[in-house]
N, C-alpha and C. Protein backbone atom coordinates (compact mmCIF):
# COMPACT_ATOMS: atom_id res chain seq x y z
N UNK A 1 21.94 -18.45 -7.86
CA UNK A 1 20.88 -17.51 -7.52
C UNK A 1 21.52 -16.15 -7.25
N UNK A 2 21.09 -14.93 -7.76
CA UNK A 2 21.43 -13.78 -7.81
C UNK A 2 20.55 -12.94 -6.56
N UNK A 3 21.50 -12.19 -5.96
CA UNK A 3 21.06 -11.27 -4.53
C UNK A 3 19.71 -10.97 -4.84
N UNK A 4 19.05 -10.62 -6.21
CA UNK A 4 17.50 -10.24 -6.26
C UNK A 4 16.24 -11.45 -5.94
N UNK A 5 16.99 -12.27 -6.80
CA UNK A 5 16.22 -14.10 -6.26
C UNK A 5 16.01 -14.51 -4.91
N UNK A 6 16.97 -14.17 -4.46
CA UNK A 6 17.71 -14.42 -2.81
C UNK A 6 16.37 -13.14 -2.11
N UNK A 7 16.45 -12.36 -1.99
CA UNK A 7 15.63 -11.33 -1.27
C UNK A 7 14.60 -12.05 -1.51
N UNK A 8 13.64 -11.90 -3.11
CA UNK A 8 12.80 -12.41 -3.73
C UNK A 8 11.81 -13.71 -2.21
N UNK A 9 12.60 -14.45 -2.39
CA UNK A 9 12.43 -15.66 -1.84
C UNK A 9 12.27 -15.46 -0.23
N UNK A 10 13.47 -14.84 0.29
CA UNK A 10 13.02 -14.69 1.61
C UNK A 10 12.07 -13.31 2.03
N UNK A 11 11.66 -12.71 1.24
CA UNK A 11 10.68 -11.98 1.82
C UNK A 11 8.97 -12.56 1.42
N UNK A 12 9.18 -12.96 0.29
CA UNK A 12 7.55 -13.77 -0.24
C UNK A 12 7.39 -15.08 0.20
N UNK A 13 8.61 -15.76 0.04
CA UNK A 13 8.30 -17.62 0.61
C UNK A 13 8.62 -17.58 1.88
N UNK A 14 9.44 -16.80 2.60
CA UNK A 14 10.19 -17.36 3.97
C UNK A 14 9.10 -16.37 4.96
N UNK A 15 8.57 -15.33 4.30
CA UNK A 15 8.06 -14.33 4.73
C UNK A 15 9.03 -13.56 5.97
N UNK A 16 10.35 -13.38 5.86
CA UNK A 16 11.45 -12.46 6.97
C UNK A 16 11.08 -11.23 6.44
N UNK A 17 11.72 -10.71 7.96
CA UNK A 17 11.68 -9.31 7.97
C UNK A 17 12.82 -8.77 6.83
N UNK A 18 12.94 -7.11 6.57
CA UNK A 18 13.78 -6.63 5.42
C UNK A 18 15.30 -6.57 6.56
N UNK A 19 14.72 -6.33 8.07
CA UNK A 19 16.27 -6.35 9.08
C UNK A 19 17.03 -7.82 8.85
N UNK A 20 16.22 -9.62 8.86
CA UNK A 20 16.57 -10.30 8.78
C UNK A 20 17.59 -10.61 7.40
N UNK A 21 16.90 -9.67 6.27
CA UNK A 21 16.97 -10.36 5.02
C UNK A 21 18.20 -9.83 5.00
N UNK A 22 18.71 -8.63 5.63
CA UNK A 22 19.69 -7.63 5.23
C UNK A 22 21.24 -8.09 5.82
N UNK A 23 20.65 -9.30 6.69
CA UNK A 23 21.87 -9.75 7.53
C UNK A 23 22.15 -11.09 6.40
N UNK A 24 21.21 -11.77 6.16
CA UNK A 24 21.30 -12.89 4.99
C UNK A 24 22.31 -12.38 3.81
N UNK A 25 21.67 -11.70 3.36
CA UNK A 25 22.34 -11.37 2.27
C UNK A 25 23.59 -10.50 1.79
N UNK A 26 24.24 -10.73 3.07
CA UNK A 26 25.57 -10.06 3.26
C UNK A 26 26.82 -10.15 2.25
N UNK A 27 27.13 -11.82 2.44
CA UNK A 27 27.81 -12.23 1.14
C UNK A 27 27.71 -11.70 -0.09
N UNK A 28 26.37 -11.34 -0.72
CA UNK A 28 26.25 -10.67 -1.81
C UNK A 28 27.26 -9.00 -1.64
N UNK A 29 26.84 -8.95 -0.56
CA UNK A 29 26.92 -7.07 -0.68
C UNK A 29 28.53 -6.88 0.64
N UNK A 30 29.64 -7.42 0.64
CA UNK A 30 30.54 -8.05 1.61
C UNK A 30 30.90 -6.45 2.19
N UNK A 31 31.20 -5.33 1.54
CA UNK A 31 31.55 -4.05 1.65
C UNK A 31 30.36 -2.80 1.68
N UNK A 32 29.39 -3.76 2.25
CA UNK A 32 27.84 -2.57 2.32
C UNK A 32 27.84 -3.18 4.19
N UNK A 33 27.08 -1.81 4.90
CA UNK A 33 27.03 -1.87 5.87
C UNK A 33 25.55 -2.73 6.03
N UNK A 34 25.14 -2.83 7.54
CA UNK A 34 24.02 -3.72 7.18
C UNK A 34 22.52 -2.67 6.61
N UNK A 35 22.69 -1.32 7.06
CA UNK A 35 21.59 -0.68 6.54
C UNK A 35 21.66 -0.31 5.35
N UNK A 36 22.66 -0.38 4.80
CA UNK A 36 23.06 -0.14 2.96
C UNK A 36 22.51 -1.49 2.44
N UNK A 37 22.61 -2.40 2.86
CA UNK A 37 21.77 -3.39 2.57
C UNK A 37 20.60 -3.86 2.71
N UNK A 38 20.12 -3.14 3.91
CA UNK A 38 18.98 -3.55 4.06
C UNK A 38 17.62 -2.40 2.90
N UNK A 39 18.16 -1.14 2.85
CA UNK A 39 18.14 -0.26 2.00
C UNK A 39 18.37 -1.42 0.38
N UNK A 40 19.46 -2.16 -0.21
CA UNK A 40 19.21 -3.08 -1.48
C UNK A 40 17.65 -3.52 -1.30
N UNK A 41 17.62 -4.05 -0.38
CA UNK A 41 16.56 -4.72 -0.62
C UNK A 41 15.31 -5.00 -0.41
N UNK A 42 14.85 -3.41 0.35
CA UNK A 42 13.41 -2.41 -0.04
C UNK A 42 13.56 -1.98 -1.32
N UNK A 43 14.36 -1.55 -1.68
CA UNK A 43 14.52 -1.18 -3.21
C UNK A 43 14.35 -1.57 -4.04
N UNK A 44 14.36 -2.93 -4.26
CA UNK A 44 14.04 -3.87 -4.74
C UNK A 44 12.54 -4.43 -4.86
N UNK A 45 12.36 -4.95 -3.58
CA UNK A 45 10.83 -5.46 -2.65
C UNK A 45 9.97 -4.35 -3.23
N UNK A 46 10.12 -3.10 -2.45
CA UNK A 46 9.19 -1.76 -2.89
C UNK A 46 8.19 -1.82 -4.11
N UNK A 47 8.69 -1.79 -5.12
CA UNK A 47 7.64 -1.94 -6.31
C UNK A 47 7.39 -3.18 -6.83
N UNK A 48 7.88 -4.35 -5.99
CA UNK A 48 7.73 -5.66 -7.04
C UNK A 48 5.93 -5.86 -6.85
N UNK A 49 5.71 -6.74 -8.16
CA UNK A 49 4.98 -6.67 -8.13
C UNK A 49 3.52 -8.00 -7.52
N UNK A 50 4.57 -9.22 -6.28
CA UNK A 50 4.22 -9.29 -5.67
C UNK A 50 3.94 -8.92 -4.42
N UNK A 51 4.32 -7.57 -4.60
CA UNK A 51 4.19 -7.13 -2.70
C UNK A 51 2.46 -6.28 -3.18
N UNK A 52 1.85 -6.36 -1.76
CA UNK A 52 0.31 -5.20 -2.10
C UNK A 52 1.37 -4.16 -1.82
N UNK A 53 0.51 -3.31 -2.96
CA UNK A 53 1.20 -1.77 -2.18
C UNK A 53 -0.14 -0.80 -1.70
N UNK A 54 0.07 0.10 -0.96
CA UNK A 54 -0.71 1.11 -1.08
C UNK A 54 -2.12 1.64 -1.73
N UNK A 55 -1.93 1.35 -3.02
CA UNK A 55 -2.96 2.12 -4.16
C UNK A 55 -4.16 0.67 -3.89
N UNK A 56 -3.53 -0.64 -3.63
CA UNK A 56 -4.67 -1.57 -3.74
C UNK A 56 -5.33 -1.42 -2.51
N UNK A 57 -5.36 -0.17 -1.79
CA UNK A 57 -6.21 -0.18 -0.49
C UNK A 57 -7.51 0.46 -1.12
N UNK A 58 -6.56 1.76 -2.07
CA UNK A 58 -7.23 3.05 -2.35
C UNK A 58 -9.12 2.68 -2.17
N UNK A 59 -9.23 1.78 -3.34
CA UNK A 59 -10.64 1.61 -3.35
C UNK A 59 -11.50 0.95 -2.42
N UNK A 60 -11.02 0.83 -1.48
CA UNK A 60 -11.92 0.18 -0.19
C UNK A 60 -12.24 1.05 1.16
N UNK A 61 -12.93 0.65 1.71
CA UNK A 61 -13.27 1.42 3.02
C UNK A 61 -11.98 1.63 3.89
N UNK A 62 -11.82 2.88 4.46
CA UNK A 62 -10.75 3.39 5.41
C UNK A 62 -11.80 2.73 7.12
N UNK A 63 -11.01 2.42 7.77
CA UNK A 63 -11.35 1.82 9.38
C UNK A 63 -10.63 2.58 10.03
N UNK A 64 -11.34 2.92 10.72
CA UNK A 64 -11.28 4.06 12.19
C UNK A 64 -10.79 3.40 13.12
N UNK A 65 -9.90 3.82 13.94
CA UNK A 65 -10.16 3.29 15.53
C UNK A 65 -9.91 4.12 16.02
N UNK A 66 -10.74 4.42 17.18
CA UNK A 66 -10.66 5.53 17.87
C UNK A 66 -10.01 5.36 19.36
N UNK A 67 -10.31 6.47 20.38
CA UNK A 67 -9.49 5.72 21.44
C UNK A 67 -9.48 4.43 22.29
N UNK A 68 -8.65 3.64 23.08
CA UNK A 68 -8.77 3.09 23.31
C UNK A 68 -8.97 3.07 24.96
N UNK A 69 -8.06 3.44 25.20
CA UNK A 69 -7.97 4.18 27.06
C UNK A 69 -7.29 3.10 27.69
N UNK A 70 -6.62 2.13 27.33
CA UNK A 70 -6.30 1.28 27.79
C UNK A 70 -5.66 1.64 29.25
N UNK A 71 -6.22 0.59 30.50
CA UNK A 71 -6.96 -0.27 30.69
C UNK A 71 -8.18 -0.44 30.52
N UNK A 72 -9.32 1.11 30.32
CA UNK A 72 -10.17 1.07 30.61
C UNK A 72 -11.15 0.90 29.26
N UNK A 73 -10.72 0.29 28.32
CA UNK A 73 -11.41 -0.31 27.42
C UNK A 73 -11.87 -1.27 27.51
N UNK A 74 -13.09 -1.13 26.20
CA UNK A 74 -14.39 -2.12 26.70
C UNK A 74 -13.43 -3.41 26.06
N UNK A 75 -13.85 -4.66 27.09
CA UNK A 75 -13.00 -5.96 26.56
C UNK A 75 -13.46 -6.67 25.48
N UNK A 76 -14.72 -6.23 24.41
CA UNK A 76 -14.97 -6.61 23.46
C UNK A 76 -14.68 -5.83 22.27
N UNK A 77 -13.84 -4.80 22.15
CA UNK A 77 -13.43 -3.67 21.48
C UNK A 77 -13.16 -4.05 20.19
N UNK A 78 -11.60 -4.75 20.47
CA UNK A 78 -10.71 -5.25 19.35
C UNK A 78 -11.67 -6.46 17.89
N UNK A 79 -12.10 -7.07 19.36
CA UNK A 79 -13.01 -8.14 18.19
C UNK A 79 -13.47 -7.30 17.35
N UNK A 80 -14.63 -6.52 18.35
CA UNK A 80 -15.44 -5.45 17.05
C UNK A 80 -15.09 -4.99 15.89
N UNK A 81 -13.60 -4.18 16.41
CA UNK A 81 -12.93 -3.63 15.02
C UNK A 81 -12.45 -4.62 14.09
N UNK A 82 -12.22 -6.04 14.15
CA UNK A 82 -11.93 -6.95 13.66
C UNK A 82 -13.00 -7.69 12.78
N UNK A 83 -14.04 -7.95 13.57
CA UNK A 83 -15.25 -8.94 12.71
C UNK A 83 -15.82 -7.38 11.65
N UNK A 84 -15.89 -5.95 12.24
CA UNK A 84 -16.00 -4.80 11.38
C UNK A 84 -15.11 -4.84 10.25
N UNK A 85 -14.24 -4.98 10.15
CA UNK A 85 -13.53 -4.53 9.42
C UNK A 85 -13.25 -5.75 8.48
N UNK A 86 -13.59 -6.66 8.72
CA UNK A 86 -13.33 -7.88 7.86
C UNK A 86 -14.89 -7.36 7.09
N UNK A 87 -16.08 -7.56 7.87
CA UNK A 87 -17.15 -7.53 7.05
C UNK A 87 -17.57 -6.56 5.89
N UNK A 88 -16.62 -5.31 6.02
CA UNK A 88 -16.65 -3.96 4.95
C UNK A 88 -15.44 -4.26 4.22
N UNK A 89 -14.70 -4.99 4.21
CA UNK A 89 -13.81 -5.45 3.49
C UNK A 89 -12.31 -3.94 3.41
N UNK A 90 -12.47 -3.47 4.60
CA UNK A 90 -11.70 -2.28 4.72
C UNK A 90 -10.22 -2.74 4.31
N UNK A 91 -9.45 -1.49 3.42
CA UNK A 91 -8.62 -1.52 3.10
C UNK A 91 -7.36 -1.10 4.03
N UNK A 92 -7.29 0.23 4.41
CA UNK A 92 -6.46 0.81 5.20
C UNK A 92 -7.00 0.75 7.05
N UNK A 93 -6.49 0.98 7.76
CA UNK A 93 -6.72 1.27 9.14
C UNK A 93 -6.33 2.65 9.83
N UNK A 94 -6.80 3.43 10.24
CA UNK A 94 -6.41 4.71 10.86
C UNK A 94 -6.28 4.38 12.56
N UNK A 95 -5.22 4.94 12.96
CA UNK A 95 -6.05 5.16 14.47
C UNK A 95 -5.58 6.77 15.11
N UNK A 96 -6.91 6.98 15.75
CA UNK A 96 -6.79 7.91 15.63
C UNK A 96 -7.30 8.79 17.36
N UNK A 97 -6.87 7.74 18.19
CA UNK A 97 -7.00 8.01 19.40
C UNK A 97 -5.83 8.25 20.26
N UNK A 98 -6.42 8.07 21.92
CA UNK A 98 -5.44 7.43 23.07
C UNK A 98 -5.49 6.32 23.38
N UNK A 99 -3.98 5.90 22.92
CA UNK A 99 -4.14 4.28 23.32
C UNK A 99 -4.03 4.26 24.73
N UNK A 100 -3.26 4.43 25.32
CA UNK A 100 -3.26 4.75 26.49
C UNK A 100 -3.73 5.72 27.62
N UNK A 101 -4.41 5.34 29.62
CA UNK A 101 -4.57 6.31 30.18
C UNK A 101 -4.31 5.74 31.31
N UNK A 102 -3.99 6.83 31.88
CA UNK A 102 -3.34 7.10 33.24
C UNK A 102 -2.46 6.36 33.28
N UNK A 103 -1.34 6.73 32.37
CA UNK A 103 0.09 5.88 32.45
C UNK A 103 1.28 7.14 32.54
């Protein structure tokens, strides 16, 4: 199995992070530091063409969230934006508040 198979696999089947994958796949890359590697293999990942990228949001609803004020948010908030946002089939998420107050 070749370092691209190897990524391949642990980012789609194992589902790891690109920090985990970058420590895995060391052997391949013995004289790359770990962020030169971890850098292989976004580079890689980035355009394949099982990852979603970006553009497959394009055509769907953008979701708002606005502030939150945490603590003083309402305790049914999150659901909302959740059962919302599933039901419009929203693509991207914005937020675009204070998550936090009086901290």
């Amino acid at each position: 199995m070749d370092w691209q198979q190897e990524v391949e696999r642990l980012y789609f089947d194992e589902k790891l992070s690109l920090e985990r994958i970058a420590d895995i796949i060391e052997p391949y890359f013995p004289d790359k530091k770990h962020q030169q590697r971890w850098e292989k293999a976004w580079g890689y990942i980035r355009y394949h063409p099982k990852r979603k990228t970006p553009t497959q949001a394009i055509n769907k609803p953008i979701g708002v969230i606005g502030d939150l004020h945490v603590p003083f948010d309402h305790p049914n908030y999150l659901k909302f934006l959740q059962d919302t946002f599933k039901q419009f089939n929203v693509g991207r998420k914005v937020f675009i508040g204070d998550l936090f107050d009086h901290f």
